[in-house]
PDB file of N, CA and C in Angstrom:
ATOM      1  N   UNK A   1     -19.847  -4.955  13.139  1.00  0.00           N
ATOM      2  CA  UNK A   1     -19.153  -3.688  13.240  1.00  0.00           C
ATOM      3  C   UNK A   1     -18.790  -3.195  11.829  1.00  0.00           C
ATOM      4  N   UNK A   2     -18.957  -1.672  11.626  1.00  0.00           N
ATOM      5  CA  UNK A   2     -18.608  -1.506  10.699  1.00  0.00           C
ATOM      6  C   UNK A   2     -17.217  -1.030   9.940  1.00  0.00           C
ATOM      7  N   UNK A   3     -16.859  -1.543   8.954  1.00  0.00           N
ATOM      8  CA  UNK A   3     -15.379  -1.036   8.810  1.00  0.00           C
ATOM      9  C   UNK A   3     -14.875   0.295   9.288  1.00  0.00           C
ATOM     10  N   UNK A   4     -14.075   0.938   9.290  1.00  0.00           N
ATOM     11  CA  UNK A   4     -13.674   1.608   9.166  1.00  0.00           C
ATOM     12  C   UNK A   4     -11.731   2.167   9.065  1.00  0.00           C
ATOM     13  N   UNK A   5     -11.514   3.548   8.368  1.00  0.00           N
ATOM     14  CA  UNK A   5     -10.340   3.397   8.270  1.00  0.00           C
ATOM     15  C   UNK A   5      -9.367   4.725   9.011  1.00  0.00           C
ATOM     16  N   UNK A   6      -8.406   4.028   9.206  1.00  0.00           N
ATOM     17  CA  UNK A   6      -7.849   4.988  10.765  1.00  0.00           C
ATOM     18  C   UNK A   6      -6.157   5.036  10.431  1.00  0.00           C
ATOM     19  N   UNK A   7      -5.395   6.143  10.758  1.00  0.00           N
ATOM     20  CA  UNK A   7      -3.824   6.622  10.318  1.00  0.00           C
ATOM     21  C   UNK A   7      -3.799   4.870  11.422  1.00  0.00           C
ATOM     22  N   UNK A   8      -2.562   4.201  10.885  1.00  0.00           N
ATOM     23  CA  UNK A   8      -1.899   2.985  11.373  1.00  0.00           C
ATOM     24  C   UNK A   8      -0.721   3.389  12.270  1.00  0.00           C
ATOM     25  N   UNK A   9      -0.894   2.655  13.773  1.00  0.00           N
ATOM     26  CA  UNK A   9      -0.367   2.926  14.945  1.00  0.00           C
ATOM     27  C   UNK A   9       0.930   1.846  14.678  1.00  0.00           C
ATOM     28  N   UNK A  10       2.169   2.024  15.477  1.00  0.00           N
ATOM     29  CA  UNK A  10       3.291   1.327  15.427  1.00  0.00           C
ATOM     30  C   UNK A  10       2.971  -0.224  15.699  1.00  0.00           C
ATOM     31  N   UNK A  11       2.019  -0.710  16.535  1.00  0.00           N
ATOM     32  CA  UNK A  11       1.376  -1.850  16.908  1.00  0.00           C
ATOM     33  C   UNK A  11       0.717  -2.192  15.399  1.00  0.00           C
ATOM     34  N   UNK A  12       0.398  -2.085  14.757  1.00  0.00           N
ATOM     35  CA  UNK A  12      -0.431  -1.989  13.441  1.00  0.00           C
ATOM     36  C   UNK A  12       0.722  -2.647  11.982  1.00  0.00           C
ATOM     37  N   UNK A  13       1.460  -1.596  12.484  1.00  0.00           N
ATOM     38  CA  UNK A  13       2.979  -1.884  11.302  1.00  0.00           C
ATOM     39  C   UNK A  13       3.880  -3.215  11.788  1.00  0.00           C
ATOM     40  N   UNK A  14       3.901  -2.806  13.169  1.00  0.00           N
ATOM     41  CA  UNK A  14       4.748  -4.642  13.578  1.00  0.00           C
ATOM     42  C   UNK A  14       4.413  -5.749  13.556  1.00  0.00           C
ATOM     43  N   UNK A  15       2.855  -5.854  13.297  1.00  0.00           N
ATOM     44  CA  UNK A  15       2.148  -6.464  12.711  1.00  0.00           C
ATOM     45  C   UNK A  15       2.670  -7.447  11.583  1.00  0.00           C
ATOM     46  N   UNK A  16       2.600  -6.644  10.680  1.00  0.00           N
ATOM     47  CA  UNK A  16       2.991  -6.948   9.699  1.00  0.00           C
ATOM     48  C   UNK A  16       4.297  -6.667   8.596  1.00  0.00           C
ATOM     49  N   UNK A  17       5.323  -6.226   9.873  1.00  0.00           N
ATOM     50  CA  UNK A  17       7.047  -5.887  10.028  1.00  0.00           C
ATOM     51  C   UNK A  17       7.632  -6.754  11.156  1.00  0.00           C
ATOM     52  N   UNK A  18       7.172  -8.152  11.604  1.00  0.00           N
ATOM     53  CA  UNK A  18       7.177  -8.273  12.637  1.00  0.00           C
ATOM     54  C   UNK A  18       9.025  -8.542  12.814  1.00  0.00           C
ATOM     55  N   UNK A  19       9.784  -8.494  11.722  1.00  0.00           N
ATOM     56  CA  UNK A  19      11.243  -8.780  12.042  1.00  0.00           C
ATOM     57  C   UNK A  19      11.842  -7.184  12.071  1.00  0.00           C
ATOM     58  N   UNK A  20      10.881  -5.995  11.646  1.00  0.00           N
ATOM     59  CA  UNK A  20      11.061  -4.764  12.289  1.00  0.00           C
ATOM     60  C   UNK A  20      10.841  -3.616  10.504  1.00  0.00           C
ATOM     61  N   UNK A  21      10.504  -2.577  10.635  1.00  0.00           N
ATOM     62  CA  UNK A  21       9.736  -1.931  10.200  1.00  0.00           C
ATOM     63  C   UNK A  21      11.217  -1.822   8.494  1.00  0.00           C
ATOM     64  N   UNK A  22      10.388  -1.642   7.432  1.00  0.00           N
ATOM     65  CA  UNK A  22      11.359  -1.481   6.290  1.00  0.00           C
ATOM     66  C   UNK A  22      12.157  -0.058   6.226  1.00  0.00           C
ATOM     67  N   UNK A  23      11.312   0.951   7.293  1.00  0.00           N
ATOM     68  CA  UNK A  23      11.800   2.419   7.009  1.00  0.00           C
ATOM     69  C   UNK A  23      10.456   3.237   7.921  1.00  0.00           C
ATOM     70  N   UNK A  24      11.092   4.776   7.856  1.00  0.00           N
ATOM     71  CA  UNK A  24       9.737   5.220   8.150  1.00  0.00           C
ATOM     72  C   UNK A  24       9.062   5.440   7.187  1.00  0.00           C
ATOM     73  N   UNK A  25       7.610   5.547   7.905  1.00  0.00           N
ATOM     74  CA  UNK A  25       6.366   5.248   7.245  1.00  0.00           C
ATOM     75  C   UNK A  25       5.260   6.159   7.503  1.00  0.00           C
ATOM     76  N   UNK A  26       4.571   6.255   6.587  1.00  0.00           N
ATOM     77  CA  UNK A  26       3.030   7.012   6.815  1.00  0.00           C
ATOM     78  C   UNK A  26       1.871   5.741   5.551  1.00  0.00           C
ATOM     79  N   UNK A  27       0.978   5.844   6.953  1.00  0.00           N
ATOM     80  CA  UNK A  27       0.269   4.570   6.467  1.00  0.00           C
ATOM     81  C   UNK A  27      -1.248   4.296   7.471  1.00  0.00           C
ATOM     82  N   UNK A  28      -1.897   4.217   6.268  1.00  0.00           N
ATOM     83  CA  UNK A  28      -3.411   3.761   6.707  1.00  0.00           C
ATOM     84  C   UNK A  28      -3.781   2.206   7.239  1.00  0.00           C
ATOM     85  N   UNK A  29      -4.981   2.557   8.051  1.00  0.00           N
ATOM     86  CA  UNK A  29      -5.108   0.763   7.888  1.00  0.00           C
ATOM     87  C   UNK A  29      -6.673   0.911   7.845  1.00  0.00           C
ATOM     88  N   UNK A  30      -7.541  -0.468   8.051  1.00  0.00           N
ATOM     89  CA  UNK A  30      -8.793  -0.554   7.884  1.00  0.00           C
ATOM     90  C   UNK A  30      -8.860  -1.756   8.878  1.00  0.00           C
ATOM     91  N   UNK A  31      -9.866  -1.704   9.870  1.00  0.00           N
ATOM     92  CA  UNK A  31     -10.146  -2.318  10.912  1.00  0.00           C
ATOM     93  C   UNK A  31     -11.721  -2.944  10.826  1.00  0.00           C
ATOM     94  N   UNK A  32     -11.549  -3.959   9.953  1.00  0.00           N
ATOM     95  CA  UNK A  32     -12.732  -4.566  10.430  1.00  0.00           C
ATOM     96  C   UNK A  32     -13.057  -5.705  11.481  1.00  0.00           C
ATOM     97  N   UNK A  33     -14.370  -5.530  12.481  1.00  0.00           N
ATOM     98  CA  UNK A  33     -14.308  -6.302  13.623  1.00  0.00           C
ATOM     99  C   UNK A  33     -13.121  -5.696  14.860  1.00  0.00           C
ATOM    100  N   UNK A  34     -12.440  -4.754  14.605  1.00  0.00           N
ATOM    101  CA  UNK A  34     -11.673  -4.720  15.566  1.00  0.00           C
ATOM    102  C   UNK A  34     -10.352  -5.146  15.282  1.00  0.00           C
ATOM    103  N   UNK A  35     -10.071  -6.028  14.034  1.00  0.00           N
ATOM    104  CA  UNK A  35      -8.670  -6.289  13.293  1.00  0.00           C
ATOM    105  C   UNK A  35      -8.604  -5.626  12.260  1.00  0.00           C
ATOM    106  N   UNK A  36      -6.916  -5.238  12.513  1.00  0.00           N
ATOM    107  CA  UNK A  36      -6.853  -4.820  10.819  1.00  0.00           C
ATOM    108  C   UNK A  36      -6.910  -5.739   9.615  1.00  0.00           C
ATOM    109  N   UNK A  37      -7.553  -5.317   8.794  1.00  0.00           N
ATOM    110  CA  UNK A  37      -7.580  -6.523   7.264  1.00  0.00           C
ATOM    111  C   UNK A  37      -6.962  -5.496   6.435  1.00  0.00           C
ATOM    112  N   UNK A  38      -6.625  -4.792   6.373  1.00  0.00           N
ATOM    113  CA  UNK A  38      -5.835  -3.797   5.247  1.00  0.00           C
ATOM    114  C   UNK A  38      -4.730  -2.456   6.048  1.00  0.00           C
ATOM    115  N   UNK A  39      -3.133  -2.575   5.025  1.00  0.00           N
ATOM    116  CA  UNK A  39      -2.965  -1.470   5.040  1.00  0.00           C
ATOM    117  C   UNK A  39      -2.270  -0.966   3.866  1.00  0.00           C
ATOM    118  N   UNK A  40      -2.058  -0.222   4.057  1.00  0.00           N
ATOM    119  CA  UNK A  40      -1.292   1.039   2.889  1.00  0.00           C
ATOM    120  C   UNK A  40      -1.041   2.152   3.355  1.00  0.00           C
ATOM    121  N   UNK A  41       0.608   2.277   2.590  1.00  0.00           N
ATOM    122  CA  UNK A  41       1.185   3.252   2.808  1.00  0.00           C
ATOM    123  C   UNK A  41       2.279   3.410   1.811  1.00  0.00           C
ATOM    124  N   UNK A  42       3.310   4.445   2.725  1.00  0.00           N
ATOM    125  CA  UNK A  42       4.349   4.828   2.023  1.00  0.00           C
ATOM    126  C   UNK A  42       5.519   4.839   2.715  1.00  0.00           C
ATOM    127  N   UNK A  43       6.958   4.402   2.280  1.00  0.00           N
ATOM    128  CA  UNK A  43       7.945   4.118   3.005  1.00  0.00           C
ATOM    129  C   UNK A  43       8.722   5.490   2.741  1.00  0.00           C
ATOM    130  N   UNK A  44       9.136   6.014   3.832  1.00  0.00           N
ATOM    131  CA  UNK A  44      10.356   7.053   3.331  1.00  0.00           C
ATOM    132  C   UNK A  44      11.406   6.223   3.310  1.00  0.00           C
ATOM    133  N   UNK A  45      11.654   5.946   1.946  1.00  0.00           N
ATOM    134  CA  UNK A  45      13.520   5.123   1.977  1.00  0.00           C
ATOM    135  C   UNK A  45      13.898   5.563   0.490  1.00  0.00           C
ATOM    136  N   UNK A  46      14.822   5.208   0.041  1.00  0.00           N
ATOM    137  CA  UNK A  46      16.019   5.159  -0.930  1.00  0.00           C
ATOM    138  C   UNK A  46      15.609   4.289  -1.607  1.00  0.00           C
ATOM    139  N   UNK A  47      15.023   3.998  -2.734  1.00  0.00           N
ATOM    140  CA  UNK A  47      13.704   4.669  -3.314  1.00  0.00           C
ATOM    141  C   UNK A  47      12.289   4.555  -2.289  1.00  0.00           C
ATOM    142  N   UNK A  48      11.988   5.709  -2.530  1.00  0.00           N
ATOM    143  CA  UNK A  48      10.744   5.446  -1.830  1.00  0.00           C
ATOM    144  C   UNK A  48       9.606   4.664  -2.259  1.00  0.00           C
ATOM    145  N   UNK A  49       8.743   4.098  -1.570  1.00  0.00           N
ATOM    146  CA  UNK A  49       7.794   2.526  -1.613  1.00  0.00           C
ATOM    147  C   UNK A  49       6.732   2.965  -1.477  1.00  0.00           C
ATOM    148  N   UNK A  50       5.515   2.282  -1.951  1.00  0.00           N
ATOM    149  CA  UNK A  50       4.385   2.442  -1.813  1.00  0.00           C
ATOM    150  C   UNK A  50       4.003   0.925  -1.502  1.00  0.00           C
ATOM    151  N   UNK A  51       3.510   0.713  -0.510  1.00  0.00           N
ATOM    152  CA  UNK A  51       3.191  -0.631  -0.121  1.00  0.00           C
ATOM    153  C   UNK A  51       1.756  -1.159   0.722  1.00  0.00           C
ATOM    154  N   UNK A  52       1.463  -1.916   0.282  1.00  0.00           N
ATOM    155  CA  UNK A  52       0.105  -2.264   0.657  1.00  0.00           C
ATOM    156  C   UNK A  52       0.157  -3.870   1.211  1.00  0.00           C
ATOM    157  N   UNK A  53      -1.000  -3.996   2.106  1.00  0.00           N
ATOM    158  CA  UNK A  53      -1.074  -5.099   2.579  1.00  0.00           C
ATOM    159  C   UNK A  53      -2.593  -5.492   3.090  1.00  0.00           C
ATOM    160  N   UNK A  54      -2.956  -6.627   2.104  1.00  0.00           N
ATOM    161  CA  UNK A  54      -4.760  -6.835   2.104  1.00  0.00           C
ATOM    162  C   UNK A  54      -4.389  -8.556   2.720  1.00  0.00           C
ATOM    163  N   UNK A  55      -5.276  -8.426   3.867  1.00  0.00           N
ATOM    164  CA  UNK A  55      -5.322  -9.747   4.242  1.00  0.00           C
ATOM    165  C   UNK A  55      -6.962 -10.295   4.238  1.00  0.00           C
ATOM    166  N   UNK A  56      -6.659 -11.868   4.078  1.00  0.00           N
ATOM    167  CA  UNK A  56      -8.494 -12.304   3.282  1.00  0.00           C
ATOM    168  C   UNK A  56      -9.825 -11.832   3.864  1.00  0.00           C
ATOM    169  N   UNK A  57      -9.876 -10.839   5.137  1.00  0.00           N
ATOM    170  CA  UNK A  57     -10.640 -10.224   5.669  1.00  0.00           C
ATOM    171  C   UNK A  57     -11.243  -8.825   4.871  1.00  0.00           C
ATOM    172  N   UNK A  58      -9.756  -8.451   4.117  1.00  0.00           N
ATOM    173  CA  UNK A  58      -9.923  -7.369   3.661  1.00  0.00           C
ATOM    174  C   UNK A  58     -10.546  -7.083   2.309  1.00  0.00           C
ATOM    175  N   UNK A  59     -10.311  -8.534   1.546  1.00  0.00           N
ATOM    176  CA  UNK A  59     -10.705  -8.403   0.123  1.00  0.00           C
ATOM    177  C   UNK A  59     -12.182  -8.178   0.068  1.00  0.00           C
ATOM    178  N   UNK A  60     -13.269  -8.338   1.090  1.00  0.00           N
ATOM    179  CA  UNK A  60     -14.379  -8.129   0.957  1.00  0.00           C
ATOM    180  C   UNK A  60     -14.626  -6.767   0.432  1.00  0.00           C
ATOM    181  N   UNK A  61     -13.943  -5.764   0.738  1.00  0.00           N
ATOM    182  CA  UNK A  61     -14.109  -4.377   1.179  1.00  0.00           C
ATOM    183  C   UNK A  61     -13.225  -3.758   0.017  1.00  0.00           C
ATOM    184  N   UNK A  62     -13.357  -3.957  -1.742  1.00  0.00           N
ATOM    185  CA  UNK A  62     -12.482  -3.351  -2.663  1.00  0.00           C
ATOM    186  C   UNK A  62     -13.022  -1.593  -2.951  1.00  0.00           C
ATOM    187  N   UNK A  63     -14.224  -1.543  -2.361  1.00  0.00           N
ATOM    188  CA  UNK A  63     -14.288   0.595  -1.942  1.00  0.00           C
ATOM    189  C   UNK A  63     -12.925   1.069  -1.220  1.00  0.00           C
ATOM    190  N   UNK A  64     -12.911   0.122   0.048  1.00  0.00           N
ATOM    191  CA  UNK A  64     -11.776   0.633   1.203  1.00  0.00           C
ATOM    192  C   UNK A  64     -10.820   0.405   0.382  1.00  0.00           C
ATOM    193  N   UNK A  65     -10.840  -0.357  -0.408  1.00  0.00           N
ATOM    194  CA  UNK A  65      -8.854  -0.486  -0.482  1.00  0.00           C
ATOM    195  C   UNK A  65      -8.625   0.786  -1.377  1.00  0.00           C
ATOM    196  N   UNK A  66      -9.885   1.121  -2.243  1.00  0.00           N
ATOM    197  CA  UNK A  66      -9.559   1.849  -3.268  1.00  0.00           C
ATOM    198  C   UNK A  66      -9.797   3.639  -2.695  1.00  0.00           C
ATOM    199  N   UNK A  67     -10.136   3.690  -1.217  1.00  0.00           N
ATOM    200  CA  UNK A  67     -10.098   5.137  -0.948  1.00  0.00           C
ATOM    201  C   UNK A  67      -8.924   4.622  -0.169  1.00  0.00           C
ATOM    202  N   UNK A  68      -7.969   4.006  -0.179  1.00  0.00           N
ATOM    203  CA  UNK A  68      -6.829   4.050   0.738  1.00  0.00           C
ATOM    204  C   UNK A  68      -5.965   3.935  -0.145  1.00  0.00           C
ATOM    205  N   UNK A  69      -6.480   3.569  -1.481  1.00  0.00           N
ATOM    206  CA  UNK A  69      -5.101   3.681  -2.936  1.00  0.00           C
ATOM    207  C   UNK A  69      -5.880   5.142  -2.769  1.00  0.00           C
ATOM    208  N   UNK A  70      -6.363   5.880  -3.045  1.00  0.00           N
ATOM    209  CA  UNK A  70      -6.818   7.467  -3.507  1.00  0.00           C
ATOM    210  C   UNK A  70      -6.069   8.320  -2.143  1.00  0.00           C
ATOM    211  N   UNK A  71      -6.043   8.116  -1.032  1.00  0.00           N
ATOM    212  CA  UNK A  71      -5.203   8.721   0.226  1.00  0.00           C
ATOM    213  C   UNK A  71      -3.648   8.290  -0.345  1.00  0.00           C
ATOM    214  N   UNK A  72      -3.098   7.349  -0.834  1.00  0.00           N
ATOM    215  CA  UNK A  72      -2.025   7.119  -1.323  1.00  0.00           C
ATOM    216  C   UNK A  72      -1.618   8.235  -2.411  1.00  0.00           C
ATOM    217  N   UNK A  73      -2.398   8.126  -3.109  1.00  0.00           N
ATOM    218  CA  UNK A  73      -2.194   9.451  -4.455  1.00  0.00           C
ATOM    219  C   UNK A  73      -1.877  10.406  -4.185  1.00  0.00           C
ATOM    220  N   UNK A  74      -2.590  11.291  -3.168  1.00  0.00           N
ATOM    221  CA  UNK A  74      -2.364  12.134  -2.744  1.00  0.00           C
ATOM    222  C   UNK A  74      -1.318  12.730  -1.977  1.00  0.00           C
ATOM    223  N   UNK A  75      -1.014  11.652  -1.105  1.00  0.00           N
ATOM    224  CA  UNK A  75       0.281  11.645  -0.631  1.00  0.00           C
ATOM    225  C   UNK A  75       1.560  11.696  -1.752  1.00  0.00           C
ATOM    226  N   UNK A  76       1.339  10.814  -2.573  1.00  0.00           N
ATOM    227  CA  UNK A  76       2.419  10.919  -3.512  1.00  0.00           C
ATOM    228  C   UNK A  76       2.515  12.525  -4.039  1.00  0.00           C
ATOM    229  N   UNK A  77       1.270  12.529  -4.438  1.00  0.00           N
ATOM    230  CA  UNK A  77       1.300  14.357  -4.874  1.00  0.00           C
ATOM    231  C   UNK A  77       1.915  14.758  -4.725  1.00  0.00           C
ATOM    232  N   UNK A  78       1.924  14.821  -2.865  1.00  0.00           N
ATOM    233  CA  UNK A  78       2.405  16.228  -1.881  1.00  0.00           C
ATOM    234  C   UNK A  78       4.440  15.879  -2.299  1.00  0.00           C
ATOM    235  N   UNK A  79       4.376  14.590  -2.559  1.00  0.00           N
ATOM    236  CA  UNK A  79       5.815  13.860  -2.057  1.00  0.00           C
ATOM    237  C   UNK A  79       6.755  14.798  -3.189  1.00  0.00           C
ATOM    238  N   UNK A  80       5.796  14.495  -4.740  1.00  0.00           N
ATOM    239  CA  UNK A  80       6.254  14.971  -6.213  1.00  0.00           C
ATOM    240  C   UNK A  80       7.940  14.233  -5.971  1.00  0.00           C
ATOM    241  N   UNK A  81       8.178  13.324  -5.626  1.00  0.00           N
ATOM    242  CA  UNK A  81       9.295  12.438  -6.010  1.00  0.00           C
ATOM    243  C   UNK A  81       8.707  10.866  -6.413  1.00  0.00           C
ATOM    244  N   UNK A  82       9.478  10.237  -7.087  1.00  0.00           N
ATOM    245  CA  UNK A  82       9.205   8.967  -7.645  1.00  0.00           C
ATOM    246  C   UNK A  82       9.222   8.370  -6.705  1.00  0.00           C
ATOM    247  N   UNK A  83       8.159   7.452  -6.610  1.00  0.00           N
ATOM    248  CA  UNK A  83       8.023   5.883  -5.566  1.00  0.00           C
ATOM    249  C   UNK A  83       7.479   4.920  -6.547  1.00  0.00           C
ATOM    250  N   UNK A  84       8.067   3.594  -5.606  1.00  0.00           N
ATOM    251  CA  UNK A  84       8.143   2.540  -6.322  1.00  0.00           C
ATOM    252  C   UNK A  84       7.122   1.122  -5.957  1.00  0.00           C
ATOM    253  N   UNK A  85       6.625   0.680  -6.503  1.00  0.00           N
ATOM    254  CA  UNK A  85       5.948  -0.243  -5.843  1.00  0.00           C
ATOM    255  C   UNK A  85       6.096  -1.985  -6.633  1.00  0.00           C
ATOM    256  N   UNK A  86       6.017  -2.942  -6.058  1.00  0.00           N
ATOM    257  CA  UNK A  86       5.886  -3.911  -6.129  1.00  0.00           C
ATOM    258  C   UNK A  86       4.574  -4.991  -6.102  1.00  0.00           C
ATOM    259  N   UNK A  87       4.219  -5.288  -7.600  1.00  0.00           N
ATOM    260  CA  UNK A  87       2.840  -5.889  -7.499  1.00  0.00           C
ATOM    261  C   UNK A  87       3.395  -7.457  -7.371  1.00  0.00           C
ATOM    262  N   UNK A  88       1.953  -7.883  -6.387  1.00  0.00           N
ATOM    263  CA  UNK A  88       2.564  -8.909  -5.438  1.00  0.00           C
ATOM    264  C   UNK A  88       2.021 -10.370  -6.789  1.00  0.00           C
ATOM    265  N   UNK A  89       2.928 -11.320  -7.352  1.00  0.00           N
ATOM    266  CA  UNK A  89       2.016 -12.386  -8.844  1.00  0.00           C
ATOM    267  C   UNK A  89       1.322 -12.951  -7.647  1.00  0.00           C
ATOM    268  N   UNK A  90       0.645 -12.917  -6.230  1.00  0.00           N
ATOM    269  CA  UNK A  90       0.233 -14.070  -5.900  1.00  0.00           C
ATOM    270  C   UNK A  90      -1.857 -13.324  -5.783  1.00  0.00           C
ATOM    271  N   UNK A  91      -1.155 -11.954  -6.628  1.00  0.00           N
ATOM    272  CA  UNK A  91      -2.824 -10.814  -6.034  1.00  0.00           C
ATOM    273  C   UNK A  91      -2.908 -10.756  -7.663  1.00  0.00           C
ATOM    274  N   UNK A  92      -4.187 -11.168  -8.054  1.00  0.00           N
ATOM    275  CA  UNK A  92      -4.584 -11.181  -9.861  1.00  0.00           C
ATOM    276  C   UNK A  92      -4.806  -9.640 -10.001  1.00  0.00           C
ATOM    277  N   UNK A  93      -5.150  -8.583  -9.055  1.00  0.00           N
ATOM    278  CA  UNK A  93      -5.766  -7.414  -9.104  1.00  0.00           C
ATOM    279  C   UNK A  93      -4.725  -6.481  -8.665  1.00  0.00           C
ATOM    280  N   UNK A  94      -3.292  -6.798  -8.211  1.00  0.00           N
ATOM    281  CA  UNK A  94      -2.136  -6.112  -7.768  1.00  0.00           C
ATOM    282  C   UNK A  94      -2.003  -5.160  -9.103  1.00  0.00           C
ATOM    283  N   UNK A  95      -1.733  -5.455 -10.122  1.00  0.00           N
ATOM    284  CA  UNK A  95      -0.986  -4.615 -10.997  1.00  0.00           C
ATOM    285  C   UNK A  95      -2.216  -3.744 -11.587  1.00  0.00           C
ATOM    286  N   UNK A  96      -3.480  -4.322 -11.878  1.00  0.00           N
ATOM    287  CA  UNK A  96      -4.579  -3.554 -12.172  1.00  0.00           C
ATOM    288  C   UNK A  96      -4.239  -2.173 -11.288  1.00  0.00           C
ATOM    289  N   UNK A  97      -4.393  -2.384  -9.659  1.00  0.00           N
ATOM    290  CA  UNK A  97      -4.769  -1.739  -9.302  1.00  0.00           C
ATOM    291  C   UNK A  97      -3.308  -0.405  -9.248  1.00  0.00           C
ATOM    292  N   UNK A  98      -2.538  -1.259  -9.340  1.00  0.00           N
ATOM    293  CA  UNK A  98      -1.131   0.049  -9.851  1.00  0.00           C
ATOM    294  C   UNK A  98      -1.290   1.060 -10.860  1.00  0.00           C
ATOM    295  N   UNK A  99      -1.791   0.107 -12.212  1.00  0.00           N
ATOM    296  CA  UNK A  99      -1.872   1.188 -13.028  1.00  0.00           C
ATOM    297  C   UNK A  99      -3.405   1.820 -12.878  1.00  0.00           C
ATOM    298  N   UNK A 100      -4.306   1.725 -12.408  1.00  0.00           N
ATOM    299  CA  UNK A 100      -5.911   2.853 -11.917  1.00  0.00           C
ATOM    300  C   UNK A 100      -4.857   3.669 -11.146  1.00  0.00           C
ATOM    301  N   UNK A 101      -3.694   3.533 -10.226  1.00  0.00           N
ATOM    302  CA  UNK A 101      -3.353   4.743  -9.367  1.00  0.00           C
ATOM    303  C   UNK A 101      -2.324   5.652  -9.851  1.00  0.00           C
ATOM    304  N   UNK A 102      -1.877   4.900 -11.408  1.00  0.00           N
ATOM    305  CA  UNK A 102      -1.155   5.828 -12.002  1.00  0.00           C
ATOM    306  C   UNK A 102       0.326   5.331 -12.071  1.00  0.00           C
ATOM    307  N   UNK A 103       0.870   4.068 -11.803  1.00  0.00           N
ATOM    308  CA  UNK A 103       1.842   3.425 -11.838  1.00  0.00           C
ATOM    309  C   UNK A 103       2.502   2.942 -12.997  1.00  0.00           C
ATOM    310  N   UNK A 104       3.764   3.115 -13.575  1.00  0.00           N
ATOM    311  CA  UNK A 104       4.008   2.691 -14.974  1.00  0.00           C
ATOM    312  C   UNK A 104       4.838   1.207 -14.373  1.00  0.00           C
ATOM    313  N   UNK A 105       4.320   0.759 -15.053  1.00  0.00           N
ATOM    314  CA  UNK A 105       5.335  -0.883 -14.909  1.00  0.00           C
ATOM    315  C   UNK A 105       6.539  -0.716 -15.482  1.00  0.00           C
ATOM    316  N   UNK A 106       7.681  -0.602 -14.681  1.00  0.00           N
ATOM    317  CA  UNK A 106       9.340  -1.170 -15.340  1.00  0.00           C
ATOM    318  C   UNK A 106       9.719  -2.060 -15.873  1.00  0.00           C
ATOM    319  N   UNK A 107       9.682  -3.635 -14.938  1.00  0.00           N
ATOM    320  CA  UNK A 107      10.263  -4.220 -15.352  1.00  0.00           C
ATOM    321  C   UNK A 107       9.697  -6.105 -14.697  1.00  0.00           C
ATOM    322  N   UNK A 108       9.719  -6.905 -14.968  1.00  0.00           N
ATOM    323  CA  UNK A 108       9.896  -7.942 -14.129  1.00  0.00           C
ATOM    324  C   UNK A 108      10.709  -8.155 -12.888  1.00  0.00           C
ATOM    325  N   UNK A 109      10.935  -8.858 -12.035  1.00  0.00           N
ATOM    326  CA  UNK A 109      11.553  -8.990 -10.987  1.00  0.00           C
ATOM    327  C   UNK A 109      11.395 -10.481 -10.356  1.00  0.00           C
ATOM    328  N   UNK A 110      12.050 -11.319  -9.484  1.00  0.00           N
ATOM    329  CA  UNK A 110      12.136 -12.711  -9.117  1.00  0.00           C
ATOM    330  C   UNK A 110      11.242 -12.320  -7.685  1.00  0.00           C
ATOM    331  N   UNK A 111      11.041 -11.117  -7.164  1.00  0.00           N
ATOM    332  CA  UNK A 111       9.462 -10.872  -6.758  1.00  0.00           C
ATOM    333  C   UNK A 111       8.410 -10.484  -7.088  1.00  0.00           C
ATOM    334  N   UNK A 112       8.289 -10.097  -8.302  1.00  0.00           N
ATOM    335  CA  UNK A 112       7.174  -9.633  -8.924  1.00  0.00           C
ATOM    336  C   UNK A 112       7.581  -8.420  -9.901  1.00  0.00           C
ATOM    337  N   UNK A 113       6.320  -8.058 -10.088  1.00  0.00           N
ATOM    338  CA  UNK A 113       6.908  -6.450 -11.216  1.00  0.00           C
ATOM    339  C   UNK A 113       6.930  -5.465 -10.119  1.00  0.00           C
ATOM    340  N   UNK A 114       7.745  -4.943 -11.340  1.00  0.00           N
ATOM    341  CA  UNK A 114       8.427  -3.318 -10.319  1.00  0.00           C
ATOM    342  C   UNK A 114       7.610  -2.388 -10.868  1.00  0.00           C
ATOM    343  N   UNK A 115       6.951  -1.266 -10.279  1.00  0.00           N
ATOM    344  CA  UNK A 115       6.438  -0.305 -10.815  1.00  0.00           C
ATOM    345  C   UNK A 115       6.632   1.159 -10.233  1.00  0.00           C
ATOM    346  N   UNK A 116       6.927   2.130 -11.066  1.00  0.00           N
ATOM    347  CA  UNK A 116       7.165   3.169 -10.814  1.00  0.00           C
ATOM    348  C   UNK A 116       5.873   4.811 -10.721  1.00  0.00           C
ATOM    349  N   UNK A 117       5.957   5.228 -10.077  1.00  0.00           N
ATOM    350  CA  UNK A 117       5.105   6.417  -9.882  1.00  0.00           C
ATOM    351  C   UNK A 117       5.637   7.686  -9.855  1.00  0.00           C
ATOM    352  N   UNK A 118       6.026   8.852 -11.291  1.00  0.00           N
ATOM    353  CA  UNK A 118       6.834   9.517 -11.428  1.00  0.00           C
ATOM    354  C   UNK A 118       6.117  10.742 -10.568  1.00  0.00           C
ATOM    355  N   UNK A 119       6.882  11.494  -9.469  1.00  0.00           N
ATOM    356  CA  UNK A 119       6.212  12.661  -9.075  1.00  0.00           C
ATOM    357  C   UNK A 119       6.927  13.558  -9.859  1.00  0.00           C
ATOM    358  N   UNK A 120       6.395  13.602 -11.114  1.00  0.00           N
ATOM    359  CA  UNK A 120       6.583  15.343 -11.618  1.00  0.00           C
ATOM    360  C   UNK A 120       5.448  16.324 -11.603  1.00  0.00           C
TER     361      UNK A 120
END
């Protein structure tokens, strides 16, 4: 079957919120075989999040992740407020792929680096 990528249903997010969702959300996923192996999105919260989630199904497929970071961009566009994201030290390609989407790195963190995406 071939991948493909589809707006992410509440079944999709509890998934992988399974102690319950961080905020509302607008968010993609990618379904290969019939499971999701990828999502991404964006949290509406206090700061707002940009968050992604590639599981080892998904790493095959670095086109998809990267037209679902480019649907992310865009969204941020429309948002033109700052969101924040968190590159995960356990993904060698997390922070790469922050700054290709335009992310300035802040700071360290005891979860990882913090990175910011200014919507001006």
């Amino acid at each position: 079957m071939t991948p493909s990528i589809r707006p992410a249903k509440r079944s999709d997010l509890e998934r992988f919120y399974p102690d319950g969702l961080p905020g509302t959300m607008r968010a993609l996923v990618v379904e290969v075989d019939g499971d999701v192996a990828i999502l991404g999105g964006i949290v509406w919260s206090d700061p707002m999040q940009c968050i992604s989630h590639v599981l080892p199904a998904g790493k095959r497929y670095p086109k998809l992740i990267w037209r679902i970071a480019k649907r992310l961009i865009g969204w941020m566009d429309e948002i033109r407020a700052p969101v924040y994201a968190l590159a995960d030290p356990e993904e060698p390609t997390a922070e790469r792929l922050l700054e290709r989407m335009g992310f300035t790195e802040l700071h360290d963190s005891p979860a990882g680096r913090v990175y910011l995406w200014r919507g001006d």
